[in-house]
C-alpha atoms as a PDB file:
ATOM      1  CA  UNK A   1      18.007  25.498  22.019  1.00  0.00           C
ATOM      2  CA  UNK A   2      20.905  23.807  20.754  1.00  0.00           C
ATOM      3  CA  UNK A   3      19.265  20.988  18.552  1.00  0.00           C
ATOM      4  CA  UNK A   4      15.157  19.367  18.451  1.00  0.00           C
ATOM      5  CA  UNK A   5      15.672  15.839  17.099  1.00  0.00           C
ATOM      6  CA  UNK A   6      13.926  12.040  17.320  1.00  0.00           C
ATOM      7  CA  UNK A   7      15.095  10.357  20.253  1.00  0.00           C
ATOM      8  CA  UNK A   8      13.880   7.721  22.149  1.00  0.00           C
ATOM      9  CA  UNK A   9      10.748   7.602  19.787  1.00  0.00           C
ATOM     10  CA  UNK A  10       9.671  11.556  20.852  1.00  0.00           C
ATOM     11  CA  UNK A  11      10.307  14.808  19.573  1.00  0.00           C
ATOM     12  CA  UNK A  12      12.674  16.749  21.724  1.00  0.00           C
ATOM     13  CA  UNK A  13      15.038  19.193  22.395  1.00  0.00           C
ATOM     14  CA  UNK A  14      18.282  19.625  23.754  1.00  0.00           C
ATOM     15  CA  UNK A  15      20.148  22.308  25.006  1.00  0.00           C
ATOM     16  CA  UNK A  16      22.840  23.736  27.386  1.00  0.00           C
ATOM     17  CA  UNK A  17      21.953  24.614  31.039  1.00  0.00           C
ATOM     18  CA  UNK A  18      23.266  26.395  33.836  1.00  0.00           C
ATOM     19  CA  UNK A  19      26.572  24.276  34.422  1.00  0.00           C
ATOM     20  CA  UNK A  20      26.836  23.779  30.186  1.00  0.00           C
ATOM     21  CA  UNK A  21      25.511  20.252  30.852  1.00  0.00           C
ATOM     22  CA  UNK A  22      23.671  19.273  27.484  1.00  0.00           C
ATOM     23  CA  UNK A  23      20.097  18.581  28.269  1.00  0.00           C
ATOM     24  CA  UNK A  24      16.736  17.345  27.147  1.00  0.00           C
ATOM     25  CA  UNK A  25      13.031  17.800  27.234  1.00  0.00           C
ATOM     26  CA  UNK A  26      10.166  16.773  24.628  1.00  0.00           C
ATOM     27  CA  UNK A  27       9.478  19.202  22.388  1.00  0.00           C
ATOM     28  CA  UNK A  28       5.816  18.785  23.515  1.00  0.00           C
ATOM     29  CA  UNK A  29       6.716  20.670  26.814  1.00  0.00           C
ATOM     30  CA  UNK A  30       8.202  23.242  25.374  1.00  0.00           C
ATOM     31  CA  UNK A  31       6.848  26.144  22.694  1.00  0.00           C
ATOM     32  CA  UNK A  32       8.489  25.178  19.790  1.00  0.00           C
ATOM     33  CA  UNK A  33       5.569  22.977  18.972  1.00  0.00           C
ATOM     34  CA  UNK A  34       2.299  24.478  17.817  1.00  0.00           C
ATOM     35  CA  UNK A  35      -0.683  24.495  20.722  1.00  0.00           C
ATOM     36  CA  UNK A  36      -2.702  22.038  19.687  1.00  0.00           C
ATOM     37  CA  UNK A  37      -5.861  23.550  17.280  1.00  0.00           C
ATOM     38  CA  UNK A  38      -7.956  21.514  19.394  1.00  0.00           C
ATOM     39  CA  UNK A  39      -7.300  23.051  22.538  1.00  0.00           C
ATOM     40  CA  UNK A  40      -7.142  26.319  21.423  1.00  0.00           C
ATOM     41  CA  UNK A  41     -10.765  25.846  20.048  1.00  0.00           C
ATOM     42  CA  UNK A  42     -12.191  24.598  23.421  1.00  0.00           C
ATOM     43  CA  UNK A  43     -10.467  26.923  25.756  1.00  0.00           C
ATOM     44  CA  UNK A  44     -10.227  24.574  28.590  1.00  0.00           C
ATOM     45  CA  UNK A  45     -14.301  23.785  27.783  1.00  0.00           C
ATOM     46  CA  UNK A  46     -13.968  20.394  27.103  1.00  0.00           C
ATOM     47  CA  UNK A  47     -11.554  17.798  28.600  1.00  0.00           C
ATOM     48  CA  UNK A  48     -11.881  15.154  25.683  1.00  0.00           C
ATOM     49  CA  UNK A  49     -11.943  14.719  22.661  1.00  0.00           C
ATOM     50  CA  UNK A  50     -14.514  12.470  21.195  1.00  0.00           C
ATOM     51  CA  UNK A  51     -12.099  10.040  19.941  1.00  0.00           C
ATOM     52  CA  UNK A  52     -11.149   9.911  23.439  1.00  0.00           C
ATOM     53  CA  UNK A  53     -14.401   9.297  25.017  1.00  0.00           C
ATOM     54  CA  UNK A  54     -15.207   6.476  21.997  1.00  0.00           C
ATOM     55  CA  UNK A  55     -11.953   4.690  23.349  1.00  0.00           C
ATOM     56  CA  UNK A  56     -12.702   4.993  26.649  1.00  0.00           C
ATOM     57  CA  UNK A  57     -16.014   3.509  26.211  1.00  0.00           C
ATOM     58  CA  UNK A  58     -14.329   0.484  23.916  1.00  0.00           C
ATOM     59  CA  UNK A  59     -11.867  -0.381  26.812  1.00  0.00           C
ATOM     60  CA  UNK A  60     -14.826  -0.421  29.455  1.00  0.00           C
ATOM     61  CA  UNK A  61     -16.190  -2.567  27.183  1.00  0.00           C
ATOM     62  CA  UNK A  62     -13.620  -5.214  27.150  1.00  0.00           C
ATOM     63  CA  UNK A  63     -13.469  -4.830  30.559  1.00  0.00           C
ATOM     64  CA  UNK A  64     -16.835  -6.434  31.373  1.00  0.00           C
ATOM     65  CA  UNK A  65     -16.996  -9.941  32.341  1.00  0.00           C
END
């Protein structure tokens, strides 16, 4: 890793591959950023979160005639 900055409005980082060509990924795809705790808690258990599932049922909501 050569550099993990703000670009484009996301984290990411940037680095050197095969043919030295400087590259980027978000950070978020990589393991320089911490798992999130709430995924490590549910262990693939749950698919949601319930701030999730409250949205979800808002937009279905405003999606009724």
């Amino acid at each position: 890793m050569v550099l993990r900055a703000q670009n484009w409005r996301e984290d990411r980082v940037w680095f050197y591959d095969g043919a030295d060509r400087l590259r980027s990924l978000p950070a978020s795809w990589t393991s320089t950023v911490a798992e999130d705790p709430f995924n490590v808690v549910a262990a693939g258990r749950a698919a949601f979160r319930v701030e999730e599932l409250l949205e979800l049922v808002r937009l279905i909501g405003e999606c009724k005639p």
